[in-house]
C-alpha atoms as a PDB file:
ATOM      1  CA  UNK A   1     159.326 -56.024 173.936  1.00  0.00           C
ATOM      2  CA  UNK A   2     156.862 -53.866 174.064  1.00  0.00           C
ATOM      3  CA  UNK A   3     158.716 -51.222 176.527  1.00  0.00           C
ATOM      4  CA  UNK A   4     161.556 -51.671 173.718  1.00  0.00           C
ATOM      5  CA  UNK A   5     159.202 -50.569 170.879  1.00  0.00           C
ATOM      6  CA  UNK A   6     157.732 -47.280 173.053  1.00  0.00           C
ATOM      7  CA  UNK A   7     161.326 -46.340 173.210  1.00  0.00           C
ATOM      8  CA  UNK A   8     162.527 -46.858 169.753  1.00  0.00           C
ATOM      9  CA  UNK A   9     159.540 -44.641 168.764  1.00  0.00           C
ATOM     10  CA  UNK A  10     160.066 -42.206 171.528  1.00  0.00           C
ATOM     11  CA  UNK A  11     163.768 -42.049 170.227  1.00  0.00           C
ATOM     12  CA  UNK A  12     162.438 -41.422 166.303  1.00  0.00           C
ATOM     13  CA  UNK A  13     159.731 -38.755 167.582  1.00  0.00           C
ATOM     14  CA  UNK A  14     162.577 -37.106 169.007  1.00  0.00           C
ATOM     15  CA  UNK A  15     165.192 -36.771 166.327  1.00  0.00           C
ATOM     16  CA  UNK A  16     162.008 -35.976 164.223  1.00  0.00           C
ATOM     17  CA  UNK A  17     161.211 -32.865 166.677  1.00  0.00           C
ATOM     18  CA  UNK A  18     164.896 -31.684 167.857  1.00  0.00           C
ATOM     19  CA  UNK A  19     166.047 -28.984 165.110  1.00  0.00           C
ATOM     20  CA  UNK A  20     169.761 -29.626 163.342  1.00  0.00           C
ATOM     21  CA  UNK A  21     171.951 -26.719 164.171  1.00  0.00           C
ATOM     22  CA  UNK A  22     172.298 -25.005 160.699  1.00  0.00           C
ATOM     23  CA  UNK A  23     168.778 -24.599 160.661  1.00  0.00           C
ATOM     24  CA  UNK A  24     168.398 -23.000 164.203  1.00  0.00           C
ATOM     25  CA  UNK A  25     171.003 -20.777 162.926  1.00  0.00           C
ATOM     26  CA  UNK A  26     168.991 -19.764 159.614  1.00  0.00           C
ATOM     27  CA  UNK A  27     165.722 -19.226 161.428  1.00  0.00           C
ATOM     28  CA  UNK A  28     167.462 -17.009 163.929  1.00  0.00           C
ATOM     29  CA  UNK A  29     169.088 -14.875 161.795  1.00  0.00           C
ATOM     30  CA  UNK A  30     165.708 -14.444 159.666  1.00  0.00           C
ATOM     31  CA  UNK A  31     163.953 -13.477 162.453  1.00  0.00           C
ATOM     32  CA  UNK A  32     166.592 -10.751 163.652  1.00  0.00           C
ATOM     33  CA  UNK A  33     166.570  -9.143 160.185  1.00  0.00           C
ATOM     34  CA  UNK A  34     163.258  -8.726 160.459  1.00  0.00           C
ATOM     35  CA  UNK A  35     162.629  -7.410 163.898  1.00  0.00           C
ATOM     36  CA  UNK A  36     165.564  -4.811 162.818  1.00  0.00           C
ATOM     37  CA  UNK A  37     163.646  -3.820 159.405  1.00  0.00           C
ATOM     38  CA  UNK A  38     160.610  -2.952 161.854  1.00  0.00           C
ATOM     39  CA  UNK A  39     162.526  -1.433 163.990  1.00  0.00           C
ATOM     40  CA  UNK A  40     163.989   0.877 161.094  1.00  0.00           C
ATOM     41  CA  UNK A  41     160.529   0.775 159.885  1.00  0.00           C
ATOM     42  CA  UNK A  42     159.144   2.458 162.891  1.00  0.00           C
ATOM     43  CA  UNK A  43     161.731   5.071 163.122  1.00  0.00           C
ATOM     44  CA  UNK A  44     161.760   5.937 159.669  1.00  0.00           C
ATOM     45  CA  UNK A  45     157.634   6.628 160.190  1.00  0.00           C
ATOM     46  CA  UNK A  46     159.118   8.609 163.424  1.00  0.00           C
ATOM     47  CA  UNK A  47     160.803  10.796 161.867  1.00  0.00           C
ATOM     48  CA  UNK A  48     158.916  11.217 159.064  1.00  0.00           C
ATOM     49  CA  UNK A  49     155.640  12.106 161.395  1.00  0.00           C
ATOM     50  CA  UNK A  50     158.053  14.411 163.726  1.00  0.00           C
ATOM     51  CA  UNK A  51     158.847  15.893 160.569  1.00  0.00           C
ATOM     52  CA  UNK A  52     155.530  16.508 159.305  1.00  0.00           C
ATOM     53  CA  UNK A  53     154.411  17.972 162.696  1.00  0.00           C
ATOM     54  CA  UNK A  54     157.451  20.243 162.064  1.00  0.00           C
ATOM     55  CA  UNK A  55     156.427  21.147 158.354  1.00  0.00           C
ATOM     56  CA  UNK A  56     152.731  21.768 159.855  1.00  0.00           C
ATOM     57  CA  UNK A  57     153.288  23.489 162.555  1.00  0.00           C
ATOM     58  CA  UNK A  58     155.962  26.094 161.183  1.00  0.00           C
ATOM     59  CA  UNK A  59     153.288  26.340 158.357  1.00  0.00           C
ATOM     60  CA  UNK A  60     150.845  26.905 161.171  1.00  0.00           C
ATOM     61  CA  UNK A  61     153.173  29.288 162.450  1.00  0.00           C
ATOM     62  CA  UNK A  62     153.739  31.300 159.421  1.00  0.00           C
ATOM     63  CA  UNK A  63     149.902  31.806 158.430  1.00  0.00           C
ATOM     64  CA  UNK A  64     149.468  33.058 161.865  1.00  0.00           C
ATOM     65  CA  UNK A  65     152.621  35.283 161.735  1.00  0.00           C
ATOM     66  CA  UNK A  66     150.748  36.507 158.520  1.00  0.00           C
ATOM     67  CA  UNK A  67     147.703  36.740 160.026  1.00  0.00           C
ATOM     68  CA  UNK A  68     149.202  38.935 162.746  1.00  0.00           C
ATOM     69  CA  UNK A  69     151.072  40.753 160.242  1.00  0.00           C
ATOM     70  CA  UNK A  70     148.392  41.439 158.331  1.00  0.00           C
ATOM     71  CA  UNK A  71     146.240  42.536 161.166  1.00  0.00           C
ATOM     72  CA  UNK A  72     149.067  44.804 162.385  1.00  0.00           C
ATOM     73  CA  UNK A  73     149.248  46.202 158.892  1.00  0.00           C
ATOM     74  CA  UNK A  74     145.455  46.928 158.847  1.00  0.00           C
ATOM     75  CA  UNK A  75     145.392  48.132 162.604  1.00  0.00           C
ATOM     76  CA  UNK A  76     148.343  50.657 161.030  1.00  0.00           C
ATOM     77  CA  UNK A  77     146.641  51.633 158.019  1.00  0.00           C
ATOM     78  CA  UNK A  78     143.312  52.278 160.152  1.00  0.00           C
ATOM     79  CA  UNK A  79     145.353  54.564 162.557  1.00  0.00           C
ATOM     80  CA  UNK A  80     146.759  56.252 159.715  1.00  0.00           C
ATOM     81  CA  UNK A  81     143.738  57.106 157.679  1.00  0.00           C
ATOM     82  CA  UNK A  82     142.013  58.374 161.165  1.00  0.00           C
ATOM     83  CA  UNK A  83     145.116  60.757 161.680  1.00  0.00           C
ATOM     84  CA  UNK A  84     145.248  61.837 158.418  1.00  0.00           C
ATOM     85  CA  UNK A  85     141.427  62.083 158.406  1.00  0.00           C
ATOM     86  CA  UNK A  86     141.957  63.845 162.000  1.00  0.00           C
ATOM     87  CA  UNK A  87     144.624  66.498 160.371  1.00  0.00           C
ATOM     88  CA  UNK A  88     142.129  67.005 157.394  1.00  0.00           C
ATOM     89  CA  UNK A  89     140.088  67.848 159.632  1.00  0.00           C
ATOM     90  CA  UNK A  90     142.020  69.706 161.883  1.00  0.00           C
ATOM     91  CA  UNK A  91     143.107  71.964 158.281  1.00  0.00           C
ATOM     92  CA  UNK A  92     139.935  72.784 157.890  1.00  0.00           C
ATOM     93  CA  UNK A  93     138.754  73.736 160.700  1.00  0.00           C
ATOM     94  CA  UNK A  94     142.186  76.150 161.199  1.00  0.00           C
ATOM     95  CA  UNK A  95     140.763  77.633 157.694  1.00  0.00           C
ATOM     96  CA  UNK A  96     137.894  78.491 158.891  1.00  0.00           C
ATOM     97  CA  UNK A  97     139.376  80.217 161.426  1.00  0.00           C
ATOM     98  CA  UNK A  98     141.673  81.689 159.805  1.00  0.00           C
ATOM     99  CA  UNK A  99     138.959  83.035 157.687  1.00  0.00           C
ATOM    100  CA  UNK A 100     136.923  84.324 160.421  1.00  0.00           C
ATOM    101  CA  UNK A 101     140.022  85.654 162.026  1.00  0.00           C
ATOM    102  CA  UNK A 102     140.953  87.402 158.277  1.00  0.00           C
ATOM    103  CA  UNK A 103     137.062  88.720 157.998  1.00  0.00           C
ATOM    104  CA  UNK A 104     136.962  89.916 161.824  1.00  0.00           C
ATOM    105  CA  UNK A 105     140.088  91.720 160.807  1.00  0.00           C
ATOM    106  CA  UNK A 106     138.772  92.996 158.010  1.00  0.00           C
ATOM    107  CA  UNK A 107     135.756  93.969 160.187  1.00  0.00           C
ATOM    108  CA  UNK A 108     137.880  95.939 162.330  1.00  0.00           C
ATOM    109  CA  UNK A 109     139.776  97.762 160.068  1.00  0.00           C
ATOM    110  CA  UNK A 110     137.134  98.620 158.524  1.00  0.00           C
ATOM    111  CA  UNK A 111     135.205 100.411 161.441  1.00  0.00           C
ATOM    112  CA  UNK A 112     139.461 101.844 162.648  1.00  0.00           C
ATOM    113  CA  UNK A 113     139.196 103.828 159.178  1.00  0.00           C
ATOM    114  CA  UNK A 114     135.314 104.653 159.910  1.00  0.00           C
ATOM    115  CA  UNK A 115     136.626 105.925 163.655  1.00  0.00           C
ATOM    116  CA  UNK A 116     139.311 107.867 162.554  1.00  0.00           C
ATOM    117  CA  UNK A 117     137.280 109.335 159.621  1.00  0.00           C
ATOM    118  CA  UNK A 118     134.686 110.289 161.942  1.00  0.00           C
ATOM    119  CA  UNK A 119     137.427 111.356 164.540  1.00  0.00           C
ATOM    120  CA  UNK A 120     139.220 113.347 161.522  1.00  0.00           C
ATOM    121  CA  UNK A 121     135.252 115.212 161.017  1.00  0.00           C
ATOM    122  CA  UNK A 122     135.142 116.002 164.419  1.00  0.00           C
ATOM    123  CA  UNK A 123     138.639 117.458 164.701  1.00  0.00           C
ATOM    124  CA  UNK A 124     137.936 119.746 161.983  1.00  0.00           C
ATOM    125  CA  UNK A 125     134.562 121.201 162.704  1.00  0.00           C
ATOM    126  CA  UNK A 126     131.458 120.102 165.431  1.00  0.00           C
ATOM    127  CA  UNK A 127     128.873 120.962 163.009  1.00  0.00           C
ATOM    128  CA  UNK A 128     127.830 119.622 159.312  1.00  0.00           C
ATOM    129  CA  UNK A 129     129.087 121.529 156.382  1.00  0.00           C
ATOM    130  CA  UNK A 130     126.320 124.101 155.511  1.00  0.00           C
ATOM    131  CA  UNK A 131     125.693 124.795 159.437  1.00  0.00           C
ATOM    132  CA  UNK A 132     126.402 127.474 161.750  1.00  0.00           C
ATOM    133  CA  UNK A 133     128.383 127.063 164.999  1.00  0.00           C
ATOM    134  CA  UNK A 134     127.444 128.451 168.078  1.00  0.00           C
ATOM    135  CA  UNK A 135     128.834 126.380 171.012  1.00  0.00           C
ATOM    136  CA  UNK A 136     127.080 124.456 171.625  1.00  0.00           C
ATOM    137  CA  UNK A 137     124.728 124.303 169.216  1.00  0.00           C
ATOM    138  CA  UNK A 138     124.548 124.094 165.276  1.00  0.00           C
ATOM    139  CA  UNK A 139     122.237 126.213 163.647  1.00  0.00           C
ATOM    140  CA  UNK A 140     120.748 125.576 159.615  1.00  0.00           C
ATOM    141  CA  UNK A 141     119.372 128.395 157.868  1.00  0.00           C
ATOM    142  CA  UNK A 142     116.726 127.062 155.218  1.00  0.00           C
ATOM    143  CA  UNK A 143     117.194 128.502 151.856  1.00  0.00           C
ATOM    144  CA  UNK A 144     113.732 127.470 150.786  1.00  0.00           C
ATOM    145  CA  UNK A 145     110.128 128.212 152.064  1.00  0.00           C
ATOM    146  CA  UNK A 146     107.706 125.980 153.662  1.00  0.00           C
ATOM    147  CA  UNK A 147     104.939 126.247 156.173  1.00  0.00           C
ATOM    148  CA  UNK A 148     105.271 125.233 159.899  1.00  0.00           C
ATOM    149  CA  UNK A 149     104.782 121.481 159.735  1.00  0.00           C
ATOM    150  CA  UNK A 150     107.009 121.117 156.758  1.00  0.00           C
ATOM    151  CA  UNK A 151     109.716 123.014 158.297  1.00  0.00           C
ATOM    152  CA  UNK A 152     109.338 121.285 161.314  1.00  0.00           C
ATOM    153  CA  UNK A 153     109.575 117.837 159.460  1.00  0.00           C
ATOM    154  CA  UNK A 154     112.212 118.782 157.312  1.00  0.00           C
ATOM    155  CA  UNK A 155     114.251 120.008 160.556  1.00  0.00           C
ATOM    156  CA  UNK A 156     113.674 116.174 161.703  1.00  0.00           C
ATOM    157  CA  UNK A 157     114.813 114.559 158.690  1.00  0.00           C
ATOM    158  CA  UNK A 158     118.320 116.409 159.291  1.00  0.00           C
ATOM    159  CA  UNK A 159     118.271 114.874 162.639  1.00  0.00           C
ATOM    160  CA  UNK A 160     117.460 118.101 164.146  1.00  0.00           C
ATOM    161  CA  UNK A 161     114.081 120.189 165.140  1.00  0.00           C
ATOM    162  CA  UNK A 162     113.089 123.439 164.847  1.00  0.00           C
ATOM    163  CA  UNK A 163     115.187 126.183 167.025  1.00  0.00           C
ATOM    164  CA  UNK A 164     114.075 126.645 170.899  1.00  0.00           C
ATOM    165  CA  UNK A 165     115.337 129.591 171.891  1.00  0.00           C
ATOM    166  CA  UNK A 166     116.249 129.056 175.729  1.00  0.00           C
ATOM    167  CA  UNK A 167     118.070 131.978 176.985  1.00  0.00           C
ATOM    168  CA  UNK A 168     118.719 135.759 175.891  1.00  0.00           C
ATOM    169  CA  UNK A 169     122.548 134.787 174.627  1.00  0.00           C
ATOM    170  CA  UNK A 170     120.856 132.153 172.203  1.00  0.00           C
ATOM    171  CA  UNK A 171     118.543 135.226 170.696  1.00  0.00           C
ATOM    172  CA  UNK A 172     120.927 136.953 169.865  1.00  0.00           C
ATOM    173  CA  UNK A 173     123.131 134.820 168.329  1.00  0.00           C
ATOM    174  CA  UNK A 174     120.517 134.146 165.953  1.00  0.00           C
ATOM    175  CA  UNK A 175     119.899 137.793 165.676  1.00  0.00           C
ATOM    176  CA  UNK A 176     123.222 137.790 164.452  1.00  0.00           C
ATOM    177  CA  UNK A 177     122.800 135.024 162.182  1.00  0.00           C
ATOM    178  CA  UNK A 178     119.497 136.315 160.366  1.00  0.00           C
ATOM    179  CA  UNK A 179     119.356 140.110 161.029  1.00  0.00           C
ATOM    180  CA  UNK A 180     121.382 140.362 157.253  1.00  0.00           C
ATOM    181  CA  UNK A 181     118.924 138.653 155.656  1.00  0.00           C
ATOM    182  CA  UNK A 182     116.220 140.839 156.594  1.00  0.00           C
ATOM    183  CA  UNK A 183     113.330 137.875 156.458  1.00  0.00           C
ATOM    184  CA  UNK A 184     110.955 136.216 159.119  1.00  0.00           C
ATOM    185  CA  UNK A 185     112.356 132.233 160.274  1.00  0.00           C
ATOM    186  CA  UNK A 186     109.978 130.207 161.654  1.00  0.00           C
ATOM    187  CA  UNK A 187     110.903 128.404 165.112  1.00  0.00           C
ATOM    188  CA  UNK A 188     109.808 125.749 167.049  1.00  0.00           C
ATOM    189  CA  UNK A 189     106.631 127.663 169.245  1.00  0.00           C
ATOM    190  CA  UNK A 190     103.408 127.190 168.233  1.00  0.00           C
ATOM    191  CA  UNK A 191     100.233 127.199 170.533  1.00  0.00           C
ATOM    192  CA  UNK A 192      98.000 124.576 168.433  1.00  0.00           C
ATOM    193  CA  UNK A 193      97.122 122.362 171.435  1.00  0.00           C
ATOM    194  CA  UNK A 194      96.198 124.979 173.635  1.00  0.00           C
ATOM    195  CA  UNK A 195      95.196 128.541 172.608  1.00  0.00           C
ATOM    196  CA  UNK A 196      97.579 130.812 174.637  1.00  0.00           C
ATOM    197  CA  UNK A 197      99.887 127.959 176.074  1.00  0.00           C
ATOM    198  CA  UNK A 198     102.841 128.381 174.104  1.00  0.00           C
ATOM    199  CA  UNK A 199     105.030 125.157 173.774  1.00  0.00           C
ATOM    200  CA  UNK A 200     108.152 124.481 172.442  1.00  0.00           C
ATOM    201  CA  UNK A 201     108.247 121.375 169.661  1.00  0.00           C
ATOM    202  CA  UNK A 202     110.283 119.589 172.521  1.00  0.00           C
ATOM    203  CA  UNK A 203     107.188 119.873 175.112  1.00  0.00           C
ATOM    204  CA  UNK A 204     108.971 122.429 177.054  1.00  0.00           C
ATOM    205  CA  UNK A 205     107.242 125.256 178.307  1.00  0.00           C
ATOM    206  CA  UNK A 206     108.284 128.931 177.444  1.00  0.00           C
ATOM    207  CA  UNK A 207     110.833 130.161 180.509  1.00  0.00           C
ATOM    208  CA  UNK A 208     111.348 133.853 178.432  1.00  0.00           C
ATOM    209  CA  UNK A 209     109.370 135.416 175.817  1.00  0.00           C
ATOM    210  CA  UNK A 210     110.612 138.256 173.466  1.00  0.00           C
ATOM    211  CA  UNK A 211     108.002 138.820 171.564  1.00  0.00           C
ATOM    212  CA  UNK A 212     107.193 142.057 169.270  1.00  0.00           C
ATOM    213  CA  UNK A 213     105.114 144.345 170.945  1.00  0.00           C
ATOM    214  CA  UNK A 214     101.477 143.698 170.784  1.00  0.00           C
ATOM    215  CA  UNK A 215     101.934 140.237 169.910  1.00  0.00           C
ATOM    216  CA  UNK A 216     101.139 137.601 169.791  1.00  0.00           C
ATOM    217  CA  UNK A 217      97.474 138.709 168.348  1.00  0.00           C
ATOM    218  CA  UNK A 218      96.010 135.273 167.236  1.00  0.00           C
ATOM    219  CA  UNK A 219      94.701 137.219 164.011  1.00  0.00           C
ATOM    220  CA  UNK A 220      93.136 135.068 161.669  1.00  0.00           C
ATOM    221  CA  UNK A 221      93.896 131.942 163.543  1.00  0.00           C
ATOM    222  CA  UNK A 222      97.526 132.316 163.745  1.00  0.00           C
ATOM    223  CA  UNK A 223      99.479 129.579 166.107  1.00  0.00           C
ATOM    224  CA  UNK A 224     102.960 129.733 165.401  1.00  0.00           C
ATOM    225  CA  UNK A 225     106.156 131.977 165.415  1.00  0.00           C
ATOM    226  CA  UNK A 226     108.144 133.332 164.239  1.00  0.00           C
ATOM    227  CA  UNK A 227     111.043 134.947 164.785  1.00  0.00           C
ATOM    228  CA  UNK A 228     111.332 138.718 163.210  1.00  0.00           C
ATOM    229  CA  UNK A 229     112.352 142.087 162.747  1.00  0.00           C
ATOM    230  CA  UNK A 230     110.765 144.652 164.971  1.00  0.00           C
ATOM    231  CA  UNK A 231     109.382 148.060 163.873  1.00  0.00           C
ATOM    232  CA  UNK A 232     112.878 149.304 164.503  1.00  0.00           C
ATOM    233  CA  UNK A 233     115.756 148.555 162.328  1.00  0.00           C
ATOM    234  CA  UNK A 234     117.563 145.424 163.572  1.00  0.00           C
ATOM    235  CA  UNK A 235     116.063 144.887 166.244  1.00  0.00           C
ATOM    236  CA  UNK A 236     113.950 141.171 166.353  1.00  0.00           C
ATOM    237  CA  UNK A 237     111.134 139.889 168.544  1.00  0.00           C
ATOM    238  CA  UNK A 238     108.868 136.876 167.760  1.00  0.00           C
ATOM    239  CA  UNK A 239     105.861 136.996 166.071  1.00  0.00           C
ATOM    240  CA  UNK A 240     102.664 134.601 165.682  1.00  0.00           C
ATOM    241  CA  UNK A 241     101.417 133.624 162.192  1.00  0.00           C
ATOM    242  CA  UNK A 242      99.619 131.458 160.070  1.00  0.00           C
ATOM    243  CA  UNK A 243     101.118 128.016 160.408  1.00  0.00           C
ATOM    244  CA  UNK A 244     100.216 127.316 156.756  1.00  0.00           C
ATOM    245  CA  UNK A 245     102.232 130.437 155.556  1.00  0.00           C
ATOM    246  CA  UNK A 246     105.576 129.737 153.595  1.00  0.00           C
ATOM    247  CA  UNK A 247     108.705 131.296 155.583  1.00  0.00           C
ATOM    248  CA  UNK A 248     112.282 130.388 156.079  1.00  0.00           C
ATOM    249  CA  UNK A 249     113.033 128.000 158.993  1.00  0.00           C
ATOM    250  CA  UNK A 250     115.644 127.532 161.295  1.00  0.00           C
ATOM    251  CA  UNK A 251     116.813 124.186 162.587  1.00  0.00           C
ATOM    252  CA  UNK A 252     118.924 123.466 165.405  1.00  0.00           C
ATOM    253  CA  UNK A 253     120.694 120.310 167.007  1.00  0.00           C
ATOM    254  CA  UNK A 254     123.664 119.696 169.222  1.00  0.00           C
ATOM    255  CA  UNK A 255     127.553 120.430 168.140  1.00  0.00           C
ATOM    256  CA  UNK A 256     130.120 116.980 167.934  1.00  0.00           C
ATOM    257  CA  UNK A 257     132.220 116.914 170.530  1.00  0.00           C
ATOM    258  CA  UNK A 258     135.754 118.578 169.532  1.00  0.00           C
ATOM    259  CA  UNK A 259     138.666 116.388 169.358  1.00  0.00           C
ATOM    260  CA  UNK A 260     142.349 117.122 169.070  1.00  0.00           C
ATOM    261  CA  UNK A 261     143.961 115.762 165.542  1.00  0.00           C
ATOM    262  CA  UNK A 262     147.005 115.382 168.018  1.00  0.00           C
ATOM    263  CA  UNK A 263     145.339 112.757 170.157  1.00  0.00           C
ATOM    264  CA  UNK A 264     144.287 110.291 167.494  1.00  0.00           C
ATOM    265  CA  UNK A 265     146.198 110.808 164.413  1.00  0.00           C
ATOM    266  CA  UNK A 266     149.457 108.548 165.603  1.00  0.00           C
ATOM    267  CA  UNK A 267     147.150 105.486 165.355  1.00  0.00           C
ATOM    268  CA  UNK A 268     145.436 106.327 162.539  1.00  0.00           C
ATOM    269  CA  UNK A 269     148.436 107.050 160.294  1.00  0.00           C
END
C-alpha cells in the first residue's frame, strides 16, 4: 500500500510539473519576440553609433580641412605680403638708382658743356682776353703801378709770375710789346738775397744779361729790374731800381694748348 501511495503522488507531482502544450507554445513565442526586439535593439544602437562616428569624424574632417585651408590661406597671404613687400622694395631701390643714374647724368653733362666750353676757349685763342700771345707764352701788360712785391703778387694772383726773360727772341718780343709805350716794366730779377747774385722769381739763375750800360749800379740800395729804354731811341736793356718804386709790371705764364673747332665740335653740337 504504501508503494501504491509513492506512486499516486509521484503520478500528481508529475502532471503538476509537465507543462500543457498551449502554454509551452505562449512562453516560446514570448521569449522569441523578445530576443528579436534585442536583436533590433542592438542594431538600431549599431547603426546609430556607426552613424555618429560618421557625423564625427566627417566633422573632424571638415575642421581639419578648414584648418588646412586656413593655414594654406595664411601661408598664401604671408608669401604675398613678402613679395609685394620684396617688389616695394625692389621699386625703391630701382628709384634710387634711377636717381643716381639721372644725377650722374646730370653730372656729366654738366662737365661735357664745361669741356666743350673750355675746348671752344681754347680753339679760339691760347691766352686770356686782355693778354698778349707770343707762342708760347702769354704776356699781361699792367695798366697800373705798383712796387716790386706787389707786382710780383699781383702776377701770382693771375696764376702767373713776373716775366723771366730766357733767351734773346723773348727780349725782343717784349721790346716789341712795350717799346710804344715808352715806360720802364718791372720783371721778375731782383738780387735781395744775395747782393750781386741775380735770380729769377722762379730760382733760376741768369743764363744772359742785357743790361743798360753801366748797370746795374746798386745806387741807393736798388735790387730789382727793370726792363727799359736805353740812352738810344728804342733800344731797351734792363735796369736795377728801388724795389719800393711804383712802375708798370709785366706778367707772364704759359699759352693753352690750341685745339681744332673741327675735332670737337661734332660731339658737342
Amino acid at each position: 500500500m504504501e508503494q501504491d501511495s509513492t506512486y499516486i503522488n509521484m503520478r500528481n507531482i508529475s502532471k503538476d510539473t509537465t507543462p500543457s502544450p498551449g502554454k509551452t507554445r505562449q512562453e516560446t513565442a514570448g521569449g522569441r519576440c523578445s530576443i528579436t526586439s534585442i536583436h533590433l535593439g542592438l542594431v538600431a544602437v549599431n547603426v546609430f553609433i556607426f552613424t555618429l562616428a560618421i557625423a564625427i569624424g566627417l566633422r573632424v574632417h571638415v575642421l581639419l580641412s578648414n584648418q588646412k585651408l586656413d593655414a594654406c590661406q595664411n601661408a598664401i597671404e604671408r608669401q604675398l605680403n613678402r613679395t609685394f613687400a620684396e617688389s616695394l622694395w625692389n621699386q625703391t631701390m630701382l628709384e634710387g638708382k634711377f636717381q643716381n643714374v639721372s644725377a650722374t647724368l646730370a653730372r656729366t653733362s654738366e662737365r661735357a658743356n664745361t669741356l666743350c666750353n673750355t675746348f671752344r676757349i681754347l680753339s679760339g685763342s691760347p691766352c686770356p682776353r686782355g693778354w698778349k700771345h707770343q707762342n708760347p707764352k702769354c704776356y699781361k701788360l699792367s695798366t697800373e703801378k705798383r712796387d716790386w712785391n706787389n707786382s710780383k703778387q699781383e702776377c701770382e694772383f693771375q696764376n702767373s709770375h713776373l716775366v723771366i726773360i730766357n733767351t734773346p727772341e723773348e727780349q725782343n718780343s717784349i721790346v716789341r710789346f712795350i717799346k710804344e709805350k715808352k715806360d720802364d716794366y718791372w720783371i721778375g730779377l731782383t738780387d735781395r738775397a744775395e747782393e750781386d747774385k741775380w735770380k729769377w722769381v722762379d730760382g733760376s739763375t741768369v743764363s744772359s744779361f742785357d743790361w743798360i750800360e753801366g748797370q746795374p749800379d746798386d745806387s741807393n740800395n736798388e735790387d730789382c729790374a727793370t726792363i727799359s729804354e736805353r740812352t738810344s731811341p728804342d733800344t731797351f736793356g734792363w735796369n736795377d731800381d728801388s724795389c719800393g718804386r711804383p712802375h708798370s709790371f709785366i706778367c707772364e705764364k704759359w699759352a693753352l694748348p690750341h685745339i681744332n673747332a673741327t675735332d670737337f665740335e661734332k660731339f658737342c653740337s
